[in-house]
N, C-alpha and C. Protein backbone atom coordinates (compact mmCIF):
# COMPACT_ATOMS: atom_id res chain seq x y z
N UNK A 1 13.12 39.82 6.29
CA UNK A 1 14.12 39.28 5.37
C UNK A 1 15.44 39.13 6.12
N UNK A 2 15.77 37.65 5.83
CA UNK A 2 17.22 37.83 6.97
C UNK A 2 18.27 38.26 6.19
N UNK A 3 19.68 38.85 6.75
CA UNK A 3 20.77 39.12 6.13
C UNK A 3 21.69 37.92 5.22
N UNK A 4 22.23 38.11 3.92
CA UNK A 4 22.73 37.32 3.68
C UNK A 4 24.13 36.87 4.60
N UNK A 5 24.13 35.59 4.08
CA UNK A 5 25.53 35.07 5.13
C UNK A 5 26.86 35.21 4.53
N UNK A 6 28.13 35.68 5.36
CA UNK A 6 29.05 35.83 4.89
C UNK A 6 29.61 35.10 4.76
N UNK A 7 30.01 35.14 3.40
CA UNK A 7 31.25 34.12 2.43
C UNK A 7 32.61 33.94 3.22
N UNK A 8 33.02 32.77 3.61
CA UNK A 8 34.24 32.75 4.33
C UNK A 8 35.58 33.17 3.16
N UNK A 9 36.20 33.52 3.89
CA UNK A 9 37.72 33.87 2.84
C UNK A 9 38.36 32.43 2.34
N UNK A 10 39.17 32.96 1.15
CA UNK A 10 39.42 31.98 0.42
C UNK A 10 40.20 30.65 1.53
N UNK A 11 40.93 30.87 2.63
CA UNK A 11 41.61 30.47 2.87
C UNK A 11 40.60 28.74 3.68
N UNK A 12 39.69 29.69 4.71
CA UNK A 12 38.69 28.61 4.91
C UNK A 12 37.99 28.38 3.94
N UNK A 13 37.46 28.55 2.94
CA UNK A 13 36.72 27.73 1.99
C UNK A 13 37.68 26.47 1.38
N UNK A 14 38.74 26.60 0.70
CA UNK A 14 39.65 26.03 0.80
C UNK A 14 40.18 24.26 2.23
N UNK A 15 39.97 25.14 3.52
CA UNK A 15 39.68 23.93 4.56
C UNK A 15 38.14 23.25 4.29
N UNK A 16 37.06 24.41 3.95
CA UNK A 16 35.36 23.43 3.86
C UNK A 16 35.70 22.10 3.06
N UNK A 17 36.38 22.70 1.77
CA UNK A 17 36.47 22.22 0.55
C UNK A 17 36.87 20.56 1.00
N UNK A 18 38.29 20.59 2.01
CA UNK A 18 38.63 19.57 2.34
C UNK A 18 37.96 18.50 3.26
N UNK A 19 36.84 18.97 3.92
CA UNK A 19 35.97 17.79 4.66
C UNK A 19 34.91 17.30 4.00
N UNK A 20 34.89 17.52 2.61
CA UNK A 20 33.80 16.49 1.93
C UNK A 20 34.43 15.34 1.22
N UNK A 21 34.45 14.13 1.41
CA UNK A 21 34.77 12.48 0.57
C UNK A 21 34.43 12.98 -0.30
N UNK A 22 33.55 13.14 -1.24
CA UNK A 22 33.47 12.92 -2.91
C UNK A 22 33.38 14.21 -3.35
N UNK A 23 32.94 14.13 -4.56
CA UNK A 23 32.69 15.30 -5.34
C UNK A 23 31.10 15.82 -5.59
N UNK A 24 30.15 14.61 -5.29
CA UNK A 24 29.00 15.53 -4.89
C UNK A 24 28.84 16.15 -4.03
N UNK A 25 29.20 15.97 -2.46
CA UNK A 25 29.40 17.27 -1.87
C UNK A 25 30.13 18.15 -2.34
N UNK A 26 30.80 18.05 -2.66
CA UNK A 26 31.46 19.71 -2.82
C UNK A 26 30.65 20.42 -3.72
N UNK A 27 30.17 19.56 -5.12
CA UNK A 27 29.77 20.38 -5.80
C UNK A 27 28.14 21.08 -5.06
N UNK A 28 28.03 20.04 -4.27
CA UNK A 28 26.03 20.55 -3.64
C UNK A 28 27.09 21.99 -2.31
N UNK A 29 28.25 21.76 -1.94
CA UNK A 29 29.07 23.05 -1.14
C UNK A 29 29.10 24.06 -1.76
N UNK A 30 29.60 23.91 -3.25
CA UNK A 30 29.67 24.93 -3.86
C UNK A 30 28.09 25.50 -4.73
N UNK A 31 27.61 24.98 -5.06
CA UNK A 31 26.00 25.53 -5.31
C UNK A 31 25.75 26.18 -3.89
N UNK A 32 25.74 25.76 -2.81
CA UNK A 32 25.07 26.23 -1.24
C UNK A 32 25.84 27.62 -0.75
N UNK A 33 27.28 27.34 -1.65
CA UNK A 33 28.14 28.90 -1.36
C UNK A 33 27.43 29.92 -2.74
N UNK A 34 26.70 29.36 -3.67
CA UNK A 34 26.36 30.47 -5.15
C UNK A 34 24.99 31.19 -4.22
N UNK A 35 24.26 30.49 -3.47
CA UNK A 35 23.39 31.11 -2.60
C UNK A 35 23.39 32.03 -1.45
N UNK A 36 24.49 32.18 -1.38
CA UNK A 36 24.56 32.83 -0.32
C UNK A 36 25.31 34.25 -0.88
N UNK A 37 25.27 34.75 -2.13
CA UNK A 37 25.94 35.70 -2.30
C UNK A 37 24.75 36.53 -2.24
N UNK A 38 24.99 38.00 -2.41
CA UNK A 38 24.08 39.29 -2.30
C UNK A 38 23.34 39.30 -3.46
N UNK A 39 22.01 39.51 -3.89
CA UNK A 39 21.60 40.04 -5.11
C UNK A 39 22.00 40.79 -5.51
N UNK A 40 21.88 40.84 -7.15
CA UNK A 40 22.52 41.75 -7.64
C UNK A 40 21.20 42.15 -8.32
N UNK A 41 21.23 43.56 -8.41
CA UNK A 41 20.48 44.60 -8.90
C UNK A 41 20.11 44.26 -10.37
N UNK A 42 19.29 43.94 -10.80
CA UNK A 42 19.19 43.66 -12.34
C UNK A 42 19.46 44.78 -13.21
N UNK A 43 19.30 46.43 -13.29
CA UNK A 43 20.07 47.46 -13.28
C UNK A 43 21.63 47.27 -13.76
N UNK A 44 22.40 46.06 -12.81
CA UNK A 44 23.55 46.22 -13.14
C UNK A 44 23.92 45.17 -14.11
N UNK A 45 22.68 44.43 -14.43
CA UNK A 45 22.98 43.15 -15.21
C UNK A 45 23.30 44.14 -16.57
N UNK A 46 24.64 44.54 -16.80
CA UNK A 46 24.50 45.13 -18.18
C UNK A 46 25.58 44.53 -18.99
N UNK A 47 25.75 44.87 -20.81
CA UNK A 47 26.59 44.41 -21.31
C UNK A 47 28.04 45.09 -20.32
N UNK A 48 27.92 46.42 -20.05
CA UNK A 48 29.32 46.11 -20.07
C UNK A 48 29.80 45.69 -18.50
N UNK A 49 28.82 45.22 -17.89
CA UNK A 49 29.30 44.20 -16.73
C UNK A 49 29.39 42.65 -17.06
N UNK A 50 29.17 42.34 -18.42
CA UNK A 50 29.29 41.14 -18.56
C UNK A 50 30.53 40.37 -18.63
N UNK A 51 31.21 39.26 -17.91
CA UNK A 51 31.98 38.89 -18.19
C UNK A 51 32.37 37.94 -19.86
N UNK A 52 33.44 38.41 -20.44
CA UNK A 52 33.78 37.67 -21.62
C UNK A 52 34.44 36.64 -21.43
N UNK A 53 34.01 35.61 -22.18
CA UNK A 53 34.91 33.99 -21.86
C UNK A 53 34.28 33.37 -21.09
N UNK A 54 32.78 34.01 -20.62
CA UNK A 54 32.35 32.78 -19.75
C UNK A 54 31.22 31.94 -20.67
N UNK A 55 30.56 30.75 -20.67
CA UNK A 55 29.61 30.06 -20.90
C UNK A 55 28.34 30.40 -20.87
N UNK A 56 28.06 30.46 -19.28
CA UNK A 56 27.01 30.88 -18.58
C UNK A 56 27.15 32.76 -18.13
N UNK A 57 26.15 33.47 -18.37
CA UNK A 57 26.11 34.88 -18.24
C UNK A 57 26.82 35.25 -16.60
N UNK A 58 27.78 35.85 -16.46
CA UNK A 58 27.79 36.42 -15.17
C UNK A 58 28.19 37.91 -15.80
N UNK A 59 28.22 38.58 -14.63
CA UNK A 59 27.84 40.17 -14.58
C UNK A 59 28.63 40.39 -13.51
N UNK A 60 29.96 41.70 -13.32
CA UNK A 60 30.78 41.80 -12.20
C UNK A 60 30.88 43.70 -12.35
N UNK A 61 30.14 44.30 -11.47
CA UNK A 61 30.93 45.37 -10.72
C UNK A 61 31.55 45.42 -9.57
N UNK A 62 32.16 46.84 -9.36
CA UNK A 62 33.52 46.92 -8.26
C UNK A 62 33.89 48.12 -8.36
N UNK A 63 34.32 48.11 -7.19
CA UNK A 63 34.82 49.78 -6.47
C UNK A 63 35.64 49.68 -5.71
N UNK A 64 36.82 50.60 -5.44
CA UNK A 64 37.57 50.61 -3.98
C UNK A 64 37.06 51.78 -3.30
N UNK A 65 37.04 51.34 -2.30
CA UNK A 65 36.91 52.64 -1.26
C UNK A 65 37.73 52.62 -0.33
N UNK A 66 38.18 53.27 0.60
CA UNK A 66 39.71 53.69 1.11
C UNK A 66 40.51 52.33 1.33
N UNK A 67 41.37 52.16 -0.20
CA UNK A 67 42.09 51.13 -0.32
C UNK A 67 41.58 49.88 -0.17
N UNK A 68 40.29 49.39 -0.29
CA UNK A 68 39.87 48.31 -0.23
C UNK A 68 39.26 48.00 -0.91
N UNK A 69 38.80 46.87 -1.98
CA UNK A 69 38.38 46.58 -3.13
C UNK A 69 36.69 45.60 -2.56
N UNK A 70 35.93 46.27 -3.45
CA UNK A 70 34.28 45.68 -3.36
C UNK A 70 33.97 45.18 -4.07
N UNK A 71 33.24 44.02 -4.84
CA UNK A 71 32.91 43.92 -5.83
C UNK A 71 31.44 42.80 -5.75
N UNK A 72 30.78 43.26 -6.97
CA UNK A 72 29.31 42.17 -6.18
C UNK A 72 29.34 41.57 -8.01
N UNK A 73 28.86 40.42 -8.03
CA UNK A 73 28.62 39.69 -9.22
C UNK A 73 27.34 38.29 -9.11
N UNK A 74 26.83 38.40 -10.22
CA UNK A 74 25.80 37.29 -10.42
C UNK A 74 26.28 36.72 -11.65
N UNK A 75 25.24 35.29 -11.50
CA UNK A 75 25.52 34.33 -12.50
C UNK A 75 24.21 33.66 -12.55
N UNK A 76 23.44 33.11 -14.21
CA UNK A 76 22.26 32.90 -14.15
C UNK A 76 22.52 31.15 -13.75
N UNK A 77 24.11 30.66 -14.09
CA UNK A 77 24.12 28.86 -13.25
C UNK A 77 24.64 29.01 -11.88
N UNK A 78 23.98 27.52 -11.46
CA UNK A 78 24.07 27.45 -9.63
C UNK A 78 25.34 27.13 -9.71
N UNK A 79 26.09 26.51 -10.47
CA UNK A 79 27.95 26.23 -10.09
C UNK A 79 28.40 27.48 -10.19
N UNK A 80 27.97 28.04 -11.41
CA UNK A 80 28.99 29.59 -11.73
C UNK A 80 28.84 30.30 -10.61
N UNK A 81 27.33 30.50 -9.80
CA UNK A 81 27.26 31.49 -8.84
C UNK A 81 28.48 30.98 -7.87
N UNK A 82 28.28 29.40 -7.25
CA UNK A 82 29.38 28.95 -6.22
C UNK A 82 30.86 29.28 -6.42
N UNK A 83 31.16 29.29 -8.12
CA UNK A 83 32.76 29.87 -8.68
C UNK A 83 32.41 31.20 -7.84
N UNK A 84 31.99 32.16 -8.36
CA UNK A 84 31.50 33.49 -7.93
C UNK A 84 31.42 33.71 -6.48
N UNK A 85 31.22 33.12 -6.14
CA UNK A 85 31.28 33.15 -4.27
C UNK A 85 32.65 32.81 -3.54
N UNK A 86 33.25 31.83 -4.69
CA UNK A 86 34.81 31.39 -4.54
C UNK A 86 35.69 32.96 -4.41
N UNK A 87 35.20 33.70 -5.55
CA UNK A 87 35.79 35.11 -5.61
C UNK A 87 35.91 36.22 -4.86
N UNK A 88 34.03 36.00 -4.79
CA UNK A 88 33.53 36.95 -3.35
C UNK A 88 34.76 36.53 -1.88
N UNK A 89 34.63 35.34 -1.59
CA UNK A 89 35.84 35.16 -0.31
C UNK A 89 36.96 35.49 -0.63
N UNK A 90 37.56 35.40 -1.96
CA UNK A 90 39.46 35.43 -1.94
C UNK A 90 39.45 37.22 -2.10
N UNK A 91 38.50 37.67 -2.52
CA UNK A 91 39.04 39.10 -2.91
C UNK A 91 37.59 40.21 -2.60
N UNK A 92 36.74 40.43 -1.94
CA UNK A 92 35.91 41.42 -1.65
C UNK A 92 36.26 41.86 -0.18
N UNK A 93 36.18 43.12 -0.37
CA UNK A 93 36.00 43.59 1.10
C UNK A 93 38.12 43.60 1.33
N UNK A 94 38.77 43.16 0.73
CA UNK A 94 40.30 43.14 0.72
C UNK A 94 41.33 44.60 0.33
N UNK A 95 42.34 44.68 1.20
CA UNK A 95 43.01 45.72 0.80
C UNK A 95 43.93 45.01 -0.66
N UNK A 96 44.16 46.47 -1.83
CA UNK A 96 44.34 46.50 -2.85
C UNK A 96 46.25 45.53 -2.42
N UNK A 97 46.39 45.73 -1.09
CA UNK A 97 47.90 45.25 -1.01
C UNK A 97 47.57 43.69 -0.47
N UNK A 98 46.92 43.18 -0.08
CA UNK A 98 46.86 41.76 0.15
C UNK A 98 46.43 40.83 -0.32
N UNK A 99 45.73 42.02 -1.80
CA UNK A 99 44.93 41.00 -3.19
C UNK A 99 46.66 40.33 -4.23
N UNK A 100 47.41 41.40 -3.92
CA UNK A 100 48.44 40.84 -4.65
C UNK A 100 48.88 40.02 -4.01
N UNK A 101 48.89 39.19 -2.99
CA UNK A 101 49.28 38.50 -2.47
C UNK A 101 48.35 36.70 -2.44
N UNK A 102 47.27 36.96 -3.43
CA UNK A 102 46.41 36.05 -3.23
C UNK A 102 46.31 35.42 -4.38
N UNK A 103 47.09 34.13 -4.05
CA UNK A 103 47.08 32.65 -5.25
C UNK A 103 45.37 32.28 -5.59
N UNK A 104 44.46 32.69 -6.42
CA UNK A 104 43.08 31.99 -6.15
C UNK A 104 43.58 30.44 -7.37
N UNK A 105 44.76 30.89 -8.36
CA UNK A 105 44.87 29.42 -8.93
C UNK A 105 45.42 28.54 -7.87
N UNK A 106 46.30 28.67 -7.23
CA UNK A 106 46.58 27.63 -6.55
C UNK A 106 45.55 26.80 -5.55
N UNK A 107 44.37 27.86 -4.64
CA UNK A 107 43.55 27.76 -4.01
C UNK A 107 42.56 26.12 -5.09
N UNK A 108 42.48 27.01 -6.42
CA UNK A 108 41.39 26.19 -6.79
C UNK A 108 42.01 24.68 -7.50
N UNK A 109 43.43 24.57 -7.65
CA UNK A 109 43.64 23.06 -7.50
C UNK A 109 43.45 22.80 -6.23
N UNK A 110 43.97 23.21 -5.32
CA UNK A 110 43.83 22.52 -3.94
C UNK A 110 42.59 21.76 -3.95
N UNK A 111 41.58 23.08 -3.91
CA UNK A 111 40.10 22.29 -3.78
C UNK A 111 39.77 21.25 -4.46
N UNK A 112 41.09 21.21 -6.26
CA UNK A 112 40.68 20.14 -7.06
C UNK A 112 39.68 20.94 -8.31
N UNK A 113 39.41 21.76 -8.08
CA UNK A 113 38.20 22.05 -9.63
C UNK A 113 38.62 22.34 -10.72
N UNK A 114 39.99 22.19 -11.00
CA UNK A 114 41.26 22.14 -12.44
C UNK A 114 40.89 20.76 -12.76
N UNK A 115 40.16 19.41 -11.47
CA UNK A 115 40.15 18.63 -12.36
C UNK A 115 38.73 18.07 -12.75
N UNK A 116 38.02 19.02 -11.85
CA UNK A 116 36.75 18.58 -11.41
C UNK A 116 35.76 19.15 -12.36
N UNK A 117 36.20 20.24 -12.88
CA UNK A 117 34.96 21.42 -13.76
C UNK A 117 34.99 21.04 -15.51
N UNK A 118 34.69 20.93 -15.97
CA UNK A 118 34.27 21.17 -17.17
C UNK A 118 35.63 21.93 -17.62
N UNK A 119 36.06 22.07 -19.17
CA UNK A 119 36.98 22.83 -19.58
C UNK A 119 35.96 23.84 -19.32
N UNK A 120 35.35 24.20 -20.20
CA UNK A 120 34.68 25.65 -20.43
C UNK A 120 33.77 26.24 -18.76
N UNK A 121 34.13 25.84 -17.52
CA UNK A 121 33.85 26.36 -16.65
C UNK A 121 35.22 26.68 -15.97
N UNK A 122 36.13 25.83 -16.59
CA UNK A 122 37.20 26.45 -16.24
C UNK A 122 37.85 27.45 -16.48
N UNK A 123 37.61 27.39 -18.14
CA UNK A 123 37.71 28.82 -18.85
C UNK A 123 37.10 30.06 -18.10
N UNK A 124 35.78 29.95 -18.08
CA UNK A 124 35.02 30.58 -17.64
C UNK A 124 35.48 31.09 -16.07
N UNK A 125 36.13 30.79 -15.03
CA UNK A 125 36.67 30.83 -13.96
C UNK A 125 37.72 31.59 -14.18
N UNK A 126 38.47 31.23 -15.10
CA UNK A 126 39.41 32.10 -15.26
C UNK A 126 39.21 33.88 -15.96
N UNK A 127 38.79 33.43 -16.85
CA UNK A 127 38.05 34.75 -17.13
C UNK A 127 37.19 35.69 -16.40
N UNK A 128 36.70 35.25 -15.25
CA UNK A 128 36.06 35.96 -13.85
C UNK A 128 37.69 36.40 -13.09
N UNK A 129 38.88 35.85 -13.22
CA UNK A 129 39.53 36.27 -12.55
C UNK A 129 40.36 37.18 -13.01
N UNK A 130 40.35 37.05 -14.59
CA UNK A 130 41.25 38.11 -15.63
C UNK A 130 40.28 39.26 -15.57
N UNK A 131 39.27 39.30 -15.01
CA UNK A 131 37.75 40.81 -14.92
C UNK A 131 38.32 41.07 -13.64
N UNK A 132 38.51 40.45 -12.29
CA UNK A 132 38.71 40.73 -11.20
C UNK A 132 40.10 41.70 -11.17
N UNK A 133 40.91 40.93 -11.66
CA UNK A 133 42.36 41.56 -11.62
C UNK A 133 42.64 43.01 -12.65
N UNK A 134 41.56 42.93 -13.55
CA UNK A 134 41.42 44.01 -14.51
C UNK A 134 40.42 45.36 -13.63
N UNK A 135 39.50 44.63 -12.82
CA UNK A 135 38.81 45.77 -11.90
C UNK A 135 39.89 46.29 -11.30
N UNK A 136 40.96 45.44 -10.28
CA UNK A 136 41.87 45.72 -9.47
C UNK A 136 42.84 46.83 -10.33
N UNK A 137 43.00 46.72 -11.31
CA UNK A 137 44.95 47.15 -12.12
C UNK A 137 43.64 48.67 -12.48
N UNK A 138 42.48 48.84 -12.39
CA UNK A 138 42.02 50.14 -13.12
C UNK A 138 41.77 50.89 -11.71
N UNK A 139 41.51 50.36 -10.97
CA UNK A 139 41.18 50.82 -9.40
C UNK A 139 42.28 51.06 -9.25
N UNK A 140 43.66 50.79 -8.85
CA UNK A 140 44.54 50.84 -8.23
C UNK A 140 45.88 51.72 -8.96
């Protein structure tokens, strides 16, 4: 079994984002980034890892360990997982002091998906990030 591949940080995903012409690549970029995240333990698929406000089911735990924030999440859609992988790069594996420092709204107009997603995946995006920042403010 090979290792999964690591999610680039928000900053290069952000540059990937910019060498595709249309919007079916990105969106077949962003499905190809929902694949590449870690399984998640079905164990952790629980209500109270479920995110609220999303559409499609995702599921988010998280931990810090010496000052650095972890967090692993699934999603049963191939876009939501690619949102989810968007997350995995801007904020896993990050110290609790350089997450405050990290625009993921601004990131995700850049890429364009404020105009590109669905309202309710947008919703849904956001609400993965109001869980993220809520893991962060209870951790920290």
């Amino acid at each position: 079994m090979s290792s999964p591949t690591k999610i680039p940080d928000l900053d290069e995903l952000v540059e990937n984002f910019a060498l595709f012409d249309d919007w079916e690549e990105r969106y077949r970029y962003l499905i190809d980034l929902g694949r590449t995240l870690p399984a998640m333990d079905e164990a952790m698929k629980t209500e109270e890892n479920l995110v609220r406000g999303c559409t499609s089911r995702v599921w988010m735990q998280s931990y810090v360990k010496d000052g650095t924030f972890h967090f692993i999440a699934d999603s049963e859609a191939h876009i939501v997982r690619g949102l989810v992988a968007l997350l995995v790069g801007a904020y896993n594996e990050k110290s609790l002091d350089d997450i405050a420092e990290i625009d993921v709204e601004a990131a995700f107009k850049e890429i364009g998906l404020d105009q590109h997603l669905s309202p309710n995946r947008r919703s849904g995006f956001f609400a993965m990030v109001e869980k993220v920042h809520a893991h962060i403010g209870a951790a920290g």
